[in-house]
C-alpha atoms as a PDB file:
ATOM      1  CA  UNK A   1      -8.692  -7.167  -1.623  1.00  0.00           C
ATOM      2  CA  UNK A   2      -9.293  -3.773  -2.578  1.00  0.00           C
ATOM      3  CA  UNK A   3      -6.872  -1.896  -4.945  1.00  0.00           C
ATOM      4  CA  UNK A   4      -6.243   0.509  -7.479  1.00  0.00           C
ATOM      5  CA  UNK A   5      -5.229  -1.623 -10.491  1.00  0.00           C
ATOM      6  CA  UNK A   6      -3.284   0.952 -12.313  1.00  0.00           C
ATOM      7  CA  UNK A   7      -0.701   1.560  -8.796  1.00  0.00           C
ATOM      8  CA  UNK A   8       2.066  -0.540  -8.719  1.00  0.00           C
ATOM      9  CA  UNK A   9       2.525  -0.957  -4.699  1.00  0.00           C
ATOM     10  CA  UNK A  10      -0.951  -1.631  -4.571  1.00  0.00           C
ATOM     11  CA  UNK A  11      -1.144  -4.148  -7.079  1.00  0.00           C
ATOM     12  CA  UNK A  12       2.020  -6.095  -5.909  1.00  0.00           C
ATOM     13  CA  UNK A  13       0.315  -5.904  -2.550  1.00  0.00           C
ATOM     14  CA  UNK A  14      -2.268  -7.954  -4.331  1.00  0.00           C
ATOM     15  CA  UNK A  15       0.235 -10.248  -6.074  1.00  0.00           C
ATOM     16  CA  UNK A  16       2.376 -10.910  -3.129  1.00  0.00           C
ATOM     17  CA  UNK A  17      -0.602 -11.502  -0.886  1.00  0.00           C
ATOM     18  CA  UNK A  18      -1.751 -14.179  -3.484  1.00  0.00           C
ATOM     19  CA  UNK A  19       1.375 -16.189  -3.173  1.00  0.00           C
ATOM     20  CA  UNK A  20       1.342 -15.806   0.676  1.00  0.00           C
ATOM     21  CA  UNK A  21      -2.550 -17.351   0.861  1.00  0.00           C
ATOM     22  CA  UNK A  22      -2.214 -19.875  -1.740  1.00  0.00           C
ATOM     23  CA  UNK A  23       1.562 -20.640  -2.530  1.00  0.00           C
ATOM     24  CA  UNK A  24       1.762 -19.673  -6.160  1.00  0.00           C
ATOM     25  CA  UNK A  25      -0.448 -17.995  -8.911  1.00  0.00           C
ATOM     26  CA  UNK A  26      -1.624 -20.061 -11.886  1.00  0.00           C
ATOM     27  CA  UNK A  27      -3.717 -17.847 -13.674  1.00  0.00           C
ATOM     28  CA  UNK A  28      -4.949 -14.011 -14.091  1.00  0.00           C
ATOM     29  CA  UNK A  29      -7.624 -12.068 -15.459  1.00  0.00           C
ATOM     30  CA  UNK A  30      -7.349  -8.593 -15.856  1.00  0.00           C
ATOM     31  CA  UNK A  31     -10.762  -7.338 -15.784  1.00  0.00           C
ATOM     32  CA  UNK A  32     -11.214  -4.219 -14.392  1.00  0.00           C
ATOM     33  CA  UNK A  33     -12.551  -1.371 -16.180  1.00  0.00           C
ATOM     34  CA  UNK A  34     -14.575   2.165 -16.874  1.00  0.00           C
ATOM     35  CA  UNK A  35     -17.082   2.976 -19.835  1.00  0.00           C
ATOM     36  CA  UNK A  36     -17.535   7.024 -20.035  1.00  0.00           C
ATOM     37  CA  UNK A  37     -17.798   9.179 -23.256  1.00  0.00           C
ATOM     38  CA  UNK A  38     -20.514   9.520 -25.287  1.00  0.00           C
ATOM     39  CA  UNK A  39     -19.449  12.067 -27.705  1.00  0.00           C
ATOM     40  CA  UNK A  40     -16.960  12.981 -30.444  1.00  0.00           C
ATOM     41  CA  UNK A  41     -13.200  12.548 -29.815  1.00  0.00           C
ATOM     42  CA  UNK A  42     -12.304  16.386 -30.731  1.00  0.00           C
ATOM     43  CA  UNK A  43     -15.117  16.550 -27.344  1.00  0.00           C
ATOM     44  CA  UNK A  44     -13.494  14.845 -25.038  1.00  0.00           C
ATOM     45  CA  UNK A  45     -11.842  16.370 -22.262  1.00  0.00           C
ATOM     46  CA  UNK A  46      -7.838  15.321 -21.585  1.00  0.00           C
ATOM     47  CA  UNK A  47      -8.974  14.248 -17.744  1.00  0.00           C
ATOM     48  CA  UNK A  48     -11.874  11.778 -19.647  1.00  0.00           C
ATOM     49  CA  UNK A  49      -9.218  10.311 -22.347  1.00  0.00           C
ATOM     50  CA  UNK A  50      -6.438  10.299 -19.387  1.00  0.00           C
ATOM     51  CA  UNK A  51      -8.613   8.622 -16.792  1.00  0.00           C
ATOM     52  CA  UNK A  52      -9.945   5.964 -19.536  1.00  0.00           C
ATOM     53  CA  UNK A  53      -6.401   4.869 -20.357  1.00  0.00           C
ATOM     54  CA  UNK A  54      -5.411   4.896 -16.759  1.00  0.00           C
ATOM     55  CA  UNK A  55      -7.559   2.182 -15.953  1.00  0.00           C
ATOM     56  CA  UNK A  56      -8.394   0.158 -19.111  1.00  0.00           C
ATOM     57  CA  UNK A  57      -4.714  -0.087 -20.073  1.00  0.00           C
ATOM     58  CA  UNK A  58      -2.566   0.503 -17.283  1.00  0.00           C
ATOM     59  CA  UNK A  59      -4.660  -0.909 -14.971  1.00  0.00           C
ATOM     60  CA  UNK A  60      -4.206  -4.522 -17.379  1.00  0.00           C
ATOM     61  CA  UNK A  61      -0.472  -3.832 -17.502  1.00  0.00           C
ATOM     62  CA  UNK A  62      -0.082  -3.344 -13.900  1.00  0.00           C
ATOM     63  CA  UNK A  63      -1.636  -6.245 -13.272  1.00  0.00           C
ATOM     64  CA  UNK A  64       0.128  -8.556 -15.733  1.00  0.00           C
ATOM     65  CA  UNK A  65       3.523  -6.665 -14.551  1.00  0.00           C
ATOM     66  CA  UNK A  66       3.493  -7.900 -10.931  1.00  0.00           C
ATOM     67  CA  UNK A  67       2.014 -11.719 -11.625  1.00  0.00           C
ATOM     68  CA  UNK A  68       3.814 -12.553 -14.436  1.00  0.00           C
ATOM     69  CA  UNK A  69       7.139 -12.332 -12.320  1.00  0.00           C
ATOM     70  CA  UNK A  70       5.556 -15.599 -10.116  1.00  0.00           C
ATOM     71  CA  UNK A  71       4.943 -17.017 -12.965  1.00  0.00           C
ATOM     72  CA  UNK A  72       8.084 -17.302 -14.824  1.00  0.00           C
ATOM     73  CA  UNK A  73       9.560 -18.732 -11.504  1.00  0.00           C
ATOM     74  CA  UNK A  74       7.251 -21.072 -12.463  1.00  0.00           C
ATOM     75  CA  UNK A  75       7.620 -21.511 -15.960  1.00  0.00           C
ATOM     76  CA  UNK A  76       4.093 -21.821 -16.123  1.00  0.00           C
ATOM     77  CA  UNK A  77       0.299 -19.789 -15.592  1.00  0.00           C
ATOM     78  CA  UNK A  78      -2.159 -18.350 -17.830  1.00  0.00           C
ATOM     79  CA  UNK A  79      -3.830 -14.846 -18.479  1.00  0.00           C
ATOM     80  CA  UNK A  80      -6.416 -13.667 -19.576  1.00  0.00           C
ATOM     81  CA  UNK A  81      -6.968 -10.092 -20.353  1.00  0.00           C
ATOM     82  CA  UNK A  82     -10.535  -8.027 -20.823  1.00  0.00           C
ATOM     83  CA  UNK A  83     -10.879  -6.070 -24.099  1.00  0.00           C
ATOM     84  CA  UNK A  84     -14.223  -5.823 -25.935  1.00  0.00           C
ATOM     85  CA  UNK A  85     -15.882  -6.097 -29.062  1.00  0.00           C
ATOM     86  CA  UNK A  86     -14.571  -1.950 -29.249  1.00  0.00           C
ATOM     87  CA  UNK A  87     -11.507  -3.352 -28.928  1.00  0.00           C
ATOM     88  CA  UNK A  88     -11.768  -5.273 -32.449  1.00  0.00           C
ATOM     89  CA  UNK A  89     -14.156  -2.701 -34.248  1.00  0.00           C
ATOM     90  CA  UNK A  90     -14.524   0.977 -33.849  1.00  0.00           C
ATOM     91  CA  UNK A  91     -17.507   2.529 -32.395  1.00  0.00           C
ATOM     92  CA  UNK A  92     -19.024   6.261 -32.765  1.00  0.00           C
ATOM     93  CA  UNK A  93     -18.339   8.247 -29.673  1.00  0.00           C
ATOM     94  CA  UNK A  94     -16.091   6.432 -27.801  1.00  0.00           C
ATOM     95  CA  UNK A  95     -12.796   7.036 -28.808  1.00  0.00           C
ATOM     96  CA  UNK A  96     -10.730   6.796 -25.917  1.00  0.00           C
ATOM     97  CA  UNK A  97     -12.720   3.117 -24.932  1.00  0.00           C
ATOM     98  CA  UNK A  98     -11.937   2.141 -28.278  1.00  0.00           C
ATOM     99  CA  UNK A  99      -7.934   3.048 -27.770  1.00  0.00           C
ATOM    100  CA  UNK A 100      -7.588   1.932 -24.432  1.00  0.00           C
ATOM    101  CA  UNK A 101      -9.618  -1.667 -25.806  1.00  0.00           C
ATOM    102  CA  UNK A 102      -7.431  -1.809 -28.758  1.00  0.00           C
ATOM    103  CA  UNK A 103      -4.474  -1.380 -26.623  1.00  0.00           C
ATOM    104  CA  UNK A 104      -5.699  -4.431 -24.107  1.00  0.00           C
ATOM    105  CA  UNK A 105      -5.344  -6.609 -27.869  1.00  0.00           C
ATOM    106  CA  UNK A 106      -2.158  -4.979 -28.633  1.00  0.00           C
ATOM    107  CA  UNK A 107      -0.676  -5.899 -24.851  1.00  0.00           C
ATOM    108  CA  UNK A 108      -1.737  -9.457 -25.426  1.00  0.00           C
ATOM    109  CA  UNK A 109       0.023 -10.236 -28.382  1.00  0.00           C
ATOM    110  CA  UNK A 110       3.238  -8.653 -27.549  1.00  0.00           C
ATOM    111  CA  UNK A 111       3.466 -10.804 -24.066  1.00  0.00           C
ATOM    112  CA  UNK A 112       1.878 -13.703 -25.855  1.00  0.00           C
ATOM    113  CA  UNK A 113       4.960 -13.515 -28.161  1.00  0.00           C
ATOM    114  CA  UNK A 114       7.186 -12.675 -25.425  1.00  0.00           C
ATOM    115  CA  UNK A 115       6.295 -15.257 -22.933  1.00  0.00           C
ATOM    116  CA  UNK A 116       5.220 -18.205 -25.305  1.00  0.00           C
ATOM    117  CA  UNK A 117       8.564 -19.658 -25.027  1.00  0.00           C
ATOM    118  CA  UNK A 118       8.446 -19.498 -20.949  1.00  0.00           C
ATOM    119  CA  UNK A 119       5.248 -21.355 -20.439  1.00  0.00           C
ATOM    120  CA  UNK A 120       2.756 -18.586 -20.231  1.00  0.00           C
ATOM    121  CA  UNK A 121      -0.066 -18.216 -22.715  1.00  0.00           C
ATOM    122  CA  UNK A 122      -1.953 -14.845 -23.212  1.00  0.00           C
ATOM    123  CA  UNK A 123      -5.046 -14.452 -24.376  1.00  0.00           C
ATOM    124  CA  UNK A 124      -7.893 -11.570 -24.271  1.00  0.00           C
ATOM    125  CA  UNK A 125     -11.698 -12.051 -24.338  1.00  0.00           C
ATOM    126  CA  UNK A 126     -13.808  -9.358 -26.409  1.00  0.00           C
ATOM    127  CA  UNK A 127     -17.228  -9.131 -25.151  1.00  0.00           C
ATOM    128  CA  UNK A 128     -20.060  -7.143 -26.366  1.00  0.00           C
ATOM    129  CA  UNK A 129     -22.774  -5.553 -24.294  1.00  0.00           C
ATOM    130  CA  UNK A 130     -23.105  -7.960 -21.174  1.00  0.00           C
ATOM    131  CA  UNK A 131     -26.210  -7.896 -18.723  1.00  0.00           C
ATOM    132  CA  UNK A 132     -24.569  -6.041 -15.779  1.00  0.00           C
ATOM    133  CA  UNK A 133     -25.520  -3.201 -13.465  1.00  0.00           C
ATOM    134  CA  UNK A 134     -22.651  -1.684 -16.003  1.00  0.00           C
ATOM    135  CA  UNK A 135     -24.559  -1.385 -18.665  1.00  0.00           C
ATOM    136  CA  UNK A 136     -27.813  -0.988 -17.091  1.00  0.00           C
ATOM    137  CA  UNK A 137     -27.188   2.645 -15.568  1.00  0.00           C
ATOM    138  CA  UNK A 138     -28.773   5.962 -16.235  1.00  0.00           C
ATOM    139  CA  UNK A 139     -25.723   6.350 -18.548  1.00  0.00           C
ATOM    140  CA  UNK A 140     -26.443   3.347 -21.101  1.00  0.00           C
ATOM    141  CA  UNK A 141     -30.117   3.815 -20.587  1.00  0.00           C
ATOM    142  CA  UNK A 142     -29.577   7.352 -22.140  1.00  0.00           C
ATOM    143  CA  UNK A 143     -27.069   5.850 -24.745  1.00  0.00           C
ATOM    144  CA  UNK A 144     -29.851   3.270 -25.980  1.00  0.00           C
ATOM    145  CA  UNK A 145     -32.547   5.555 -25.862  1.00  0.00           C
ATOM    146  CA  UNK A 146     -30.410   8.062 -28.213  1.00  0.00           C
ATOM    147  CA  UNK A 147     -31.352   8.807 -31.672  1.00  0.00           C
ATOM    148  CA  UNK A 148     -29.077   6.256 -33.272  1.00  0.00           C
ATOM    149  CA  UNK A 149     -30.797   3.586 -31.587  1.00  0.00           C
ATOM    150  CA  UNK A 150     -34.383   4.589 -30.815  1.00  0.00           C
ATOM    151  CA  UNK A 151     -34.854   1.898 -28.464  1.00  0.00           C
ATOM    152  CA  UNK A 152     -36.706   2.578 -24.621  1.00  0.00           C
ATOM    153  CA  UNK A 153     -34.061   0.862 -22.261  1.00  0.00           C
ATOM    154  CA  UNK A 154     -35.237   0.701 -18.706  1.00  0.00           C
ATOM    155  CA  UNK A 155     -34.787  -2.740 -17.229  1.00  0.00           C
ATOM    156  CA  UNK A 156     -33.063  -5.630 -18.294  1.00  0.00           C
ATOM    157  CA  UNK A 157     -35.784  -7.144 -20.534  1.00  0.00           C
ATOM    158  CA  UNK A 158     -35.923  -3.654 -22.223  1.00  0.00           C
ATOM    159  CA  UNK A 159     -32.771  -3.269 -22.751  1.00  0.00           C
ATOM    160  CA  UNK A 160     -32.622  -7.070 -25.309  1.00  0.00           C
ATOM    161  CA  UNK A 161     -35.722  -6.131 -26.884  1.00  0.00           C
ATOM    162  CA  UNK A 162     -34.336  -3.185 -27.851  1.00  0.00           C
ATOM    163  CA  UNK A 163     -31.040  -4.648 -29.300  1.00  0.00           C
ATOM    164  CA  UNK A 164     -32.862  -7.606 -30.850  1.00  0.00           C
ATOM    165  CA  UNK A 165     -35.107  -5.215 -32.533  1.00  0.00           C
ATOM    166  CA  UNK A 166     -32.519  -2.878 -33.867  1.00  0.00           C
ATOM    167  CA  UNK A 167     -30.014  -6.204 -34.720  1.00  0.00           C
ATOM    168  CA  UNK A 168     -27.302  -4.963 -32.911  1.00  0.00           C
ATOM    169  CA  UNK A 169     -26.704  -8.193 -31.588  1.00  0.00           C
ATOM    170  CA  UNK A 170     -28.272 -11.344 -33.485  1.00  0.00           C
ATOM    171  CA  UNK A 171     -28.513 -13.287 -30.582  1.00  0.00           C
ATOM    172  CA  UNK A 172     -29.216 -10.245 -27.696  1.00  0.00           C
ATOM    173  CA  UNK A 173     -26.903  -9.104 -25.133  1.00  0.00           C
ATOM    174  CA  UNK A 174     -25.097 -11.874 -23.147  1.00  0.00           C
ATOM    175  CA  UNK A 175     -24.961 -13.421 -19.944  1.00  0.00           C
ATOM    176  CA  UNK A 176     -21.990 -12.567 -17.202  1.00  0.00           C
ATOM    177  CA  UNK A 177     -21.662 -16.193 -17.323  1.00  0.00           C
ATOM    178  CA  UNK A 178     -20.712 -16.525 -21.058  1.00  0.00           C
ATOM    179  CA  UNK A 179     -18.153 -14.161 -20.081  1.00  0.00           C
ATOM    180  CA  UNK A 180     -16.753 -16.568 -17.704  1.00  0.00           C
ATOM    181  CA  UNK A 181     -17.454 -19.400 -19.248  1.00  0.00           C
ATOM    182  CA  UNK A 182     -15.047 -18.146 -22.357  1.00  0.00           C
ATOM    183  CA  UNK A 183     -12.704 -17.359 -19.822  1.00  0.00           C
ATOM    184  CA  UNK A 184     -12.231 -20.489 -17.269  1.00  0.00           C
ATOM    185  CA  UNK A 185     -11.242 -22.026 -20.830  1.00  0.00           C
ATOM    186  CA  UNK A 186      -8.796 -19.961 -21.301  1.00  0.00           C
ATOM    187  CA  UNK A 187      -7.297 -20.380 -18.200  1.00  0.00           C
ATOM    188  CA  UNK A 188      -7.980 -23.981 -18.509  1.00  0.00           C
ATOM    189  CA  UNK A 189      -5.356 -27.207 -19.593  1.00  0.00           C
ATOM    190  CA  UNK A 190      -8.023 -27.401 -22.170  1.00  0.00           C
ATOM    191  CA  UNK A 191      -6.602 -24.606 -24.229  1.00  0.00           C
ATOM    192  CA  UNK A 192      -3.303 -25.529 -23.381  1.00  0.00           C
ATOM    193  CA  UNK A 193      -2.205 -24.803 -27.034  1.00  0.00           C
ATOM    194  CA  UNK A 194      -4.624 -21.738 -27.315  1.00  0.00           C
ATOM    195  CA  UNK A 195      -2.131 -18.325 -26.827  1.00  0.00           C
ATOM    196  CA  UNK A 196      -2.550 -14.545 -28.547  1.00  0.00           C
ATOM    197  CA  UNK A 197      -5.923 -15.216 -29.305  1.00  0.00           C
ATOM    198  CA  UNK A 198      -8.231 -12.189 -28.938  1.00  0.00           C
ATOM    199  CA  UNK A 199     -11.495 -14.018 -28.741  1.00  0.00           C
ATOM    200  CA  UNK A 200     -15.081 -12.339 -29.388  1.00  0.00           C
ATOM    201  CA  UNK A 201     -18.253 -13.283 -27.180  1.00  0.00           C
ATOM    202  CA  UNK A 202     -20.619 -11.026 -28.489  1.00  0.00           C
ATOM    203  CA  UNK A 203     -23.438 -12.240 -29.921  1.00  0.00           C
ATOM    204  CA  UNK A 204     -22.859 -12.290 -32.931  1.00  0.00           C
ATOM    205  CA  UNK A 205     -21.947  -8.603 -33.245  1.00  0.00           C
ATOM    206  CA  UNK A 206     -18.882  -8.401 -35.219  1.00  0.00           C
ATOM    207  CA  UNK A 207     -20.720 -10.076 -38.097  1.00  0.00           C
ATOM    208  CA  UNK A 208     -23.712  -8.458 -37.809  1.00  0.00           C
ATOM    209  CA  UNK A 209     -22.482  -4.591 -37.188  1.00  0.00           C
ATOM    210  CA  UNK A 210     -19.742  -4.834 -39.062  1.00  0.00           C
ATOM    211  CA  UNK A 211     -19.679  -7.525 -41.604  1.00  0.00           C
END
């Protein structure tokens, strides 16, 4: 279905449509999200801080606010929500990412602590730079081609030599399917005593960037 994350009718549209098709809801990931910016907080216009936290946090919000509701009829279910590796770290020129990311962590722990006792775990996965037609836009290709990286991004091959060779990432940029491989665990009965955990699959960044 298509929906804006961050509207409530729309998003128990979603959730209610869910439990029509397939009876219940065991799990969610709240994944959807925006990358803008580029420059210094004091430059950033109120509609590009305002749209960033529209989406990245009350877009996860909504979205936990109208499932978790079928699950507590439940007493049972999983979610899983999207920070990043901005959301555990700051990063230059990106202040309102690095809020709104921060935020996702903060959101996690408070309904990990409120709905640990009801059956639900929470947990949020952190990634870092992840080969998607994301982060391979005119946008990011003028972001690693800046002066603080002085790498030539163009295509995806470009774009891990480049981060290999300026060690922002030990290991290089990661697969989508890391990313969902990190989260099917999650959601999984193997992690069944895994809850408020913001988990990093990055590379190796953390570390690396910020040791």
């Amino acid at each position: 279905m298509q929906a804006d994350v961050a509207n409530a009718a729309e998003m128990k549209g979603v959730a209610d449509a869910a439990v029509r098709e397939f009876g219940r809801i065991d799990g969610l990931v709240a994944n959807a999200g925006i990358w803008t910016g580029g420059v210094p907080a004091w430059e950033l216009s109120d509609e590009q801080w305002d749209e960033m936290s529209y989406v990245n946090l009350r877009g996860v919000w909504q979205s936990c606010k109208q499932v978790i509701p079928q699950m507590l009829d439940r007493g049972a279910g999983s979610i899983v929500l999207i920070s990043s590796m901005a959301g555990m770290a700051g990063m230059r020129n990106f202040a309102h990412y690095v809020a709104a990311k921060h935020g996702v962590i903060g959101l996690m722990r408070a309904l990990a602590v409120e709905l640990g006792g009801r059956g639900i775990r929470v947990n949020a996965v952190s990634p870092q730079a992840t080969k998607t037609d994301l982060l391979l836009n005119q946008f990011s290709y003028d972001l690693f081609a800046g002066a603080e990286f002085h790498s030539n991004v163009g295509t995806r091959e470009d774009l891990d030599r480049g981060v290999r060779g300026q060690n922002l990432m030990p290991v290089g940029p990661v697969d989508p399917a890391d990313i969902s491989n990190a989260i099917l665990w999650l959601l999984s009965e193997r992690a069944r005593y895994v809850t408020g955990v913001a988990l990093p699959v990055d590379a190796g960044a953390l570390v690396e960037v910020f040791p």
